[in-house]
Structure formats: C-alpha cells, structure tokens
N, C-alpha and C. Protein backbone atom coordinates (compact mmCIF):
# COMPACT_ATOMS: atom_id res chain seq x y z
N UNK A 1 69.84 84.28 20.86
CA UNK A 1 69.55 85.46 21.64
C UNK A 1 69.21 86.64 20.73
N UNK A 2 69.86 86.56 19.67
CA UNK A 2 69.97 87.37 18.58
C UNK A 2 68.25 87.52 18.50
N UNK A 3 67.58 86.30 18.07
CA UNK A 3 66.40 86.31 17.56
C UNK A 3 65.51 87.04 18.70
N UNK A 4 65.45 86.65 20.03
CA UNK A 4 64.66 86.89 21.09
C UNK A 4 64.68 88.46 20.69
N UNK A 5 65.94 89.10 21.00
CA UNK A 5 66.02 90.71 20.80
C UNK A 5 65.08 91.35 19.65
N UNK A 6 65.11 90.54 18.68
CA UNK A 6 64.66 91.38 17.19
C UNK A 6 63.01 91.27 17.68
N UNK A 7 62.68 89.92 18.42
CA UNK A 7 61.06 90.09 18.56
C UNK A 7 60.71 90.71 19.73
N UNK A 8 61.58 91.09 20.66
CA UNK A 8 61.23 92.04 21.61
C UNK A 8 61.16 93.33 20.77
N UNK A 9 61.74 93.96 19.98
CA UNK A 9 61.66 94.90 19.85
C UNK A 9 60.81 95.31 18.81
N UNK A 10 60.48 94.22 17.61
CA UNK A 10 59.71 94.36 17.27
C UNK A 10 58.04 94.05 18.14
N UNK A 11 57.73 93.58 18.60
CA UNK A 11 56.35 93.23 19.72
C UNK A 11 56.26 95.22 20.49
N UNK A 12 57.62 95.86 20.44
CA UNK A 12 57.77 97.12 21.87
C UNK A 12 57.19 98.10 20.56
N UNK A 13 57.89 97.92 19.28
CA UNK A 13 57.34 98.71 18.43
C UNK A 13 55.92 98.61 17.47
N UNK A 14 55.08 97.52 17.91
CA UNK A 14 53.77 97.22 17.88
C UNK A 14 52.83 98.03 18.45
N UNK A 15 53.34 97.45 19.77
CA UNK A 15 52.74 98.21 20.91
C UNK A 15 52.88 99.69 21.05
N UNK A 16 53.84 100.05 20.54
CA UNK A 16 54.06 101.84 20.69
C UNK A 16 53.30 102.08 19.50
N UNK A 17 53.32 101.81 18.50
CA UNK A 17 52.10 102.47 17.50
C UNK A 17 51.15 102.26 17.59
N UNK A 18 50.19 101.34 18.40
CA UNK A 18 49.24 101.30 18.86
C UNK A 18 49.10 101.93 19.53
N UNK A 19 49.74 102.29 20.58
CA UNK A 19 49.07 103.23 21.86
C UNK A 19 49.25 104.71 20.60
N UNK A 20 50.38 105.32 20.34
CA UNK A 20 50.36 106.29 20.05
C UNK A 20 48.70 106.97 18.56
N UNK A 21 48.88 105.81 18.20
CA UNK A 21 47.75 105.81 16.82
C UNK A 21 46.33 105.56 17.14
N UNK A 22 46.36 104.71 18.03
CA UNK A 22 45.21 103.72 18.15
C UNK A 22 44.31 104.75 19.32
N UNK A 23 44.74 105.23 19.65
CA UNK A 23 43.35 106.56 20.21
C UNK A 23 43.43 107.34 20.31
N UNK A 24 43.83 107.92 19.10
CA UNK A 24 43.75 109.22 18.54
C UNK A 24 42.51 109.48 17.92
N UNK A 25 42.08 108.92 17.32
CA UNK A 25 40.32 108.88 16.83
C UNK A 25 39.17 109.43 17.51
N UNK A 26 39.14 109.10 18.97
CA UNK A 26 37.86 109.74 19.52
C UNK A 26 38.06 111.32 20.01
N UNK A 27 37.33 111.97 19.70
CA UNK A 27 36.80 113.40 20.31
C UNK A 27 35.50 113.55 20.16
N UNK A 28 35.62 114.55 21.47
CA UNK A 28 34.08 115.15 21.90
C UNK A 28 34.15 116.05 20.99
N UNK A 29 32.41 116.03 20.38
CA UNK A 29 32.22 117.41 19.63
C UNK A 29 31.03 117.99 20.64
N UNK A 30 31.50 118.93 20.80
CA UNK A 30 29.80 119.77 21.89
C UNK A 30 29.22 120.66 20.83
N UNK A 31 28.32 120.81 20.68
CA UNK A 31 27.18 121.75 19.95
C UNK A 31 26.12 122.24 20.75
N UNK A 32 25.29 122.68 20.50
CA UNK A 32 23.78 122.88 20.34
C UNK A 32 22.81 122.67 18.76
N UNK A 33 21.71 122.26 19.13
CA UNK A 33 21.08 122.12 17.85
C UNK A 33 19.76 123.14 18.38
N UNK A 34 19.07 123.97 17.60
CA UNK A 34 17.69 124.57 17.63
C UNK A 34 16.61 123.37 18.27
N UNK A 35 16.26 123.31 18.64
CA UNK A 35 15.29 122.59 20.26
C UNK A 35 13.72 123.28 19.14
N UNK A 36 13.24 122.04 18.50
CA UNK A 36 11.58 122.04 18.33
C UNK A 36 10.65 122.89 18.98
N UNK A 37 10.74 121.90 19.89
CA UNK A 37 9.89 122.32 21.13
C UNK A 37 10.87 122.92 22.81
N UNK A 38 10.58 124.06 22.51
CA UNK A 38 11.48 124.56 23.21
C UNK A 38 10.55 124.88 24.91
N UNK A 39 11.17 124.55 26.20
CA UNK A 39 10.62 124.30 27.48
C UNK A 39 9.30 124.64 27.60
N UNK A 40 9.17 125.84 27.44
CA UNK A 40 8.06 126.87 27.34
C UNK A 40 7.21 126.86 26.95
N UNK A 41 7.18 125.89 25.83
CA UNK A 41 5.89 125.78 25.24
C UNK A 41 5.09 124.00 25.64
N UNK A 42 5.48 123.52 26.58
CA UNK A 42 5.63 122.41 26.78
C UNK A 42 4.75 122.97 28.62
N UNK A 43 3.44 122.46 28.87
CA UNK A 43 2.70 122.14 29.71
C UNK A 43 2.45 121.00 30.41
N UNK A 44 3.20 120.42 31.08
CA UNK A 44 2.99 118.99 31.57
C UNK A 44 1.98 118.71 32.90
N UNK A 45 1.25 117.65 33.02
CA UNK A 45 0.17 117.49 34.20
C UNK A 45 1.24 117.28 35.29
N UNK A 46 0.95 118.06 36.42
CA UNK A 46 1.88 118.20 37.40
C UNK A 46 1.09 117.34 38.80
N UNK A 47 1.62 116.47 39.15
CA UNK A 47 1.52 114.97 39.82
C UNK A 47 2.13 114.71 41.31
N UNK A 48 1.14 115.32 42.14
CA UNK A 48 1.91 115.16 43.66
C UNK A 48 1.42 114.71 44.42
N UNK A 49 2.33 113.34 44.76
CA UNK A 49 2.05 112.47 45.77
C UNK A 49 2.31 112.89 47.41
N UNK A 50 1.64 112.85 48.30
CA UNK A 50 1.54 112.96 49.69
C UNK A 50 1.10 111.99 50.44
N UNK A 51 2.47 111.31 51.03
CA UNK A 51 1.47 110.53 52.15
C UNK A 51 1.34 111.14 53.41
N UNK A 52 -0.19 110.41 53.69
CA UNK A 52 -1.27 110.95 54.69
C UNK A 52 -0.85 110.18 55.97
N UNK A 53 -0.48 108.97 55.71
CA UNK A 53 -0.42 108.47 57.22
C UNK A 53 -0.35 109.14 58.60
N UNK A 54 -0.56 108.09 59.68
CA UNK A 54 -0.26 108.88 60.95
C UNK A 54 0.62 109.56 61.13
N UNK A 55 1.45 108.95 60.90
CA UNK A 55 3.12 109.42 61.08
C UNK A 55 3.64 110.73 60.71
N UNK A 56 3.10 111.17 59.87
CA UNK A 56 2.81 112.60 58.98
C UNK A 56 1.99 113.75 59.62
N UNK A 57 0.99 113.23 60.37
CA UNK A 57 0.46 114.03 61.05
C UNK A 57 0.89 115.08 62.08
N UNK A 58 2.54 115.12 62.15
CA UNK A 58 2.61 116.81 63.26
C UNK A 58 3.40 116.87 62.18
N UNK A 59 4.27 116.40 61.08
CA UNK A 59 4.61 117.55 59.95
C UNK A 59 3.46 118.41 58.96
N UNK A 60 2.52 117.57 59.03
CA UNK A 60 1.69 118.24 58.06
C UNK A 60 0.34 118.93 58.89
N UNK A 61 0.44 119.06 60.14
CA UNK A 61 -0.81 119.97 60.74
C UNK A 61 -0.59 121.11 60.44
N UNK A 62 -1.92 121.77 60.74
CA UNK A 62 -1.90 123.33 60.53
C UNK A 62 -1.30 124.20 61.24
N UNK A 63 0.10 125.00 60.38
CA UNK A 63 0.70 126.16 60.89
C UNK A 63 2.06 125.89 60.57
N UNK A 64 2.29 124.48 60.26
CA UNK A 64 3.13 123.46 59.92
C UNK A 64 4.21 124.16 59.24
N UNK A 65 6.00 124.51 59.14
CA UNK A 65 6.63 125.16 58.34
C UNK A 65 6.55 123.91 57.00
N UNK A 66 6.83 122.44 57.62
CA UNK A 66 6.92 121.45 56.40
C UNK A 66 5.52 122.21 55.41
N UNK A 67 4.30 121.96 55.76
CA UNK A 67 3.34 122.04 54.87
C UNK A 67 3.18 123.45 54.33
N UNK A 68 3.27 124.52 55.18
CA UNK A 68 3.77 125.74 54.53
C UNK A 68 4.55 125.50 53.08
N UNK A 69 6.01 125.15 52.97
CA UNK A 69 6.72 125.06 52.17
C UNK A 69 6.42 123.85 50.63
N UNK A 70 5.81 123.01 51.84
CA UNK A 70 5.15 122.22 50.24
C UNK A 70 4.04 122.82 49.29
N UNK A 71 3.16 123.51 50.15
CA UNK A 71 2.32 124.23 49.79
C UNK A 71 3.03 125.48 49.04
N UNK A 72 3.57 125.80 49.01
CA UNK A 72 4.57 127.06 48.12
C UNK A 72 4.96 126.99 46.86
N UNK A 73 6.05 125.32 47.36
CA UNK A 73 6.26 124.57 46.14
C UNK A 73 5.48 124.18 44.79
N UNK A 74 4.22 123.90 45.43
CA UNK A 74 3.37 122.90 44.31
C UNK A 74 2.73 123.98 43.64
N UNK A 75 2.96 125.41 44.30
CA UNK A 75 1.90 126.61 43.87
C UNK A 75 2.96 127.32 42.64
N UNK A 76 4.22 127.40 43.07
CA UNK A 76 5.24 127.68 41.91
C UNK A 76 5.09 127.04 41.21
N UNK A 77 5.19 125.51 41.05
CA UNK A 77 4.89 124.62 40.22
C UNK A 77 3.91 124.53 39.28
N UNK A 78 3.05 124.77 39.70
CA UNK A 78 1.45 124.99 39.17
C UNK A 78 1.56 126.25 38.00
N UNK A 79 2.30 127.05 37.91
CA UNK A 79 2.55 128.12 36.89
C UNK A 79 2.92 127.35 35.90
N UNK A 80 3.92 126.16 35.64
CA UNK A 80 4.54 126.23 34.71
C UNK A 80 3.47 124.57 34.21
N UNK A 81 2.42 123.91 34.57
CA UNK A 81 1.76 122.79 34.29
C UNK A 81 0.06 123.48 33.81
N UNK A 82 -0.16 122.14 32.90
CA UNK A 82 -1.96 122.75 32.23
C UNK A 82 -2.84 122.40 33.52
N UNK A 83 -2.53 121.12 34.44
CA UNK A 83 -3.15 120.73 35.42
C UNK A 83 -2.04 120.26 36.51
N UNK A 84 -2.59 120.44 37.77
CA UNK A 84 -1.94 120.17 38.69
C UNK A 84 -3.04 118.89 39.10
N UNK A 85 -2.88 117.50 40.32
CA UNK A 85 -3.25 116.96 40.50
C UNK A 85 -2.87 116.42 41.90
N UNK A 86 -3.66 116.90 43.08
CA UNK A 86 -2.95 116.11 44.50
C UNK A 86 -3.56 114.88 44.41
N UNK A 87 -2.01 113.74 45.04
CA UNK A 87 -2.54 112.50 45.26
C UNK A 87 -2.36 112.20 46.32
C-alpha cells in the first residue's frame, strides 16, 4: 500500500507542475507595425453585381427606395475606387 501512495503522489506532483509550468509560455503580444501601403493610397476596381431578373422588378423600378439606396451606395463607393463596373 505503502508503494501505491508514493506513486500516487508522485503521478499528483507531475501533474501539478505541469499544469502550473506547462502554460505559462504563451502570451499575446499586440502591436502595430507602420502599414507600406497605407488604405488611401490603394484604388481598387469596384465590382457590382445586380440581378436583373423578374423577380427584381418592383424592387428595382423607378422611384424605388431599394434602388434609390443602392444607387447611393455604389456612388459613395465610387469615391474611394479607379473604376467602378456594373454587372
């Protein structure tokens, strides 16, 4: 019995220095680094898909708030791209 005890307790004190040791190692480091190419200077072809189907046809008629608002969208959008492109 003697023996059982000594390897329980040695196996409990394994295990406790492992947990206590064994992940202590990882941390987050957060930074920032200076950005190359920083947003701004970066023009991307701006790419908008619309489907036409029937089904679309009383959101997207004329006077439409949907097409109003897409139409708004793609026009804000259009500031920050070299080309815009409806598809």
């Amino acid at each position: 019995m003697n023996i059982r005890l000594n390897i329980l307790l040695a196996a409990s004190a394994i295990l406790s220095t492992t947990l206590l040791f064994g992940c202590g190692g990882d941390k987050i480091v957060v930074g920032s680094d200076n950005n190359v190419n920083p947003i701004s200077d970066i023009n991307p072809t701006l790419n908008v898909y619309i489907e036409n189907s029937g089904s679309m046809d009383g959101y997207m008629c004329d006077g439409s708030q949907l097409k109003d608002a897409v139409f708004d969208y793609v026009s804000d959008l259009s500031v920050c791209s070299d080309t815009t492109s409806l598809n």
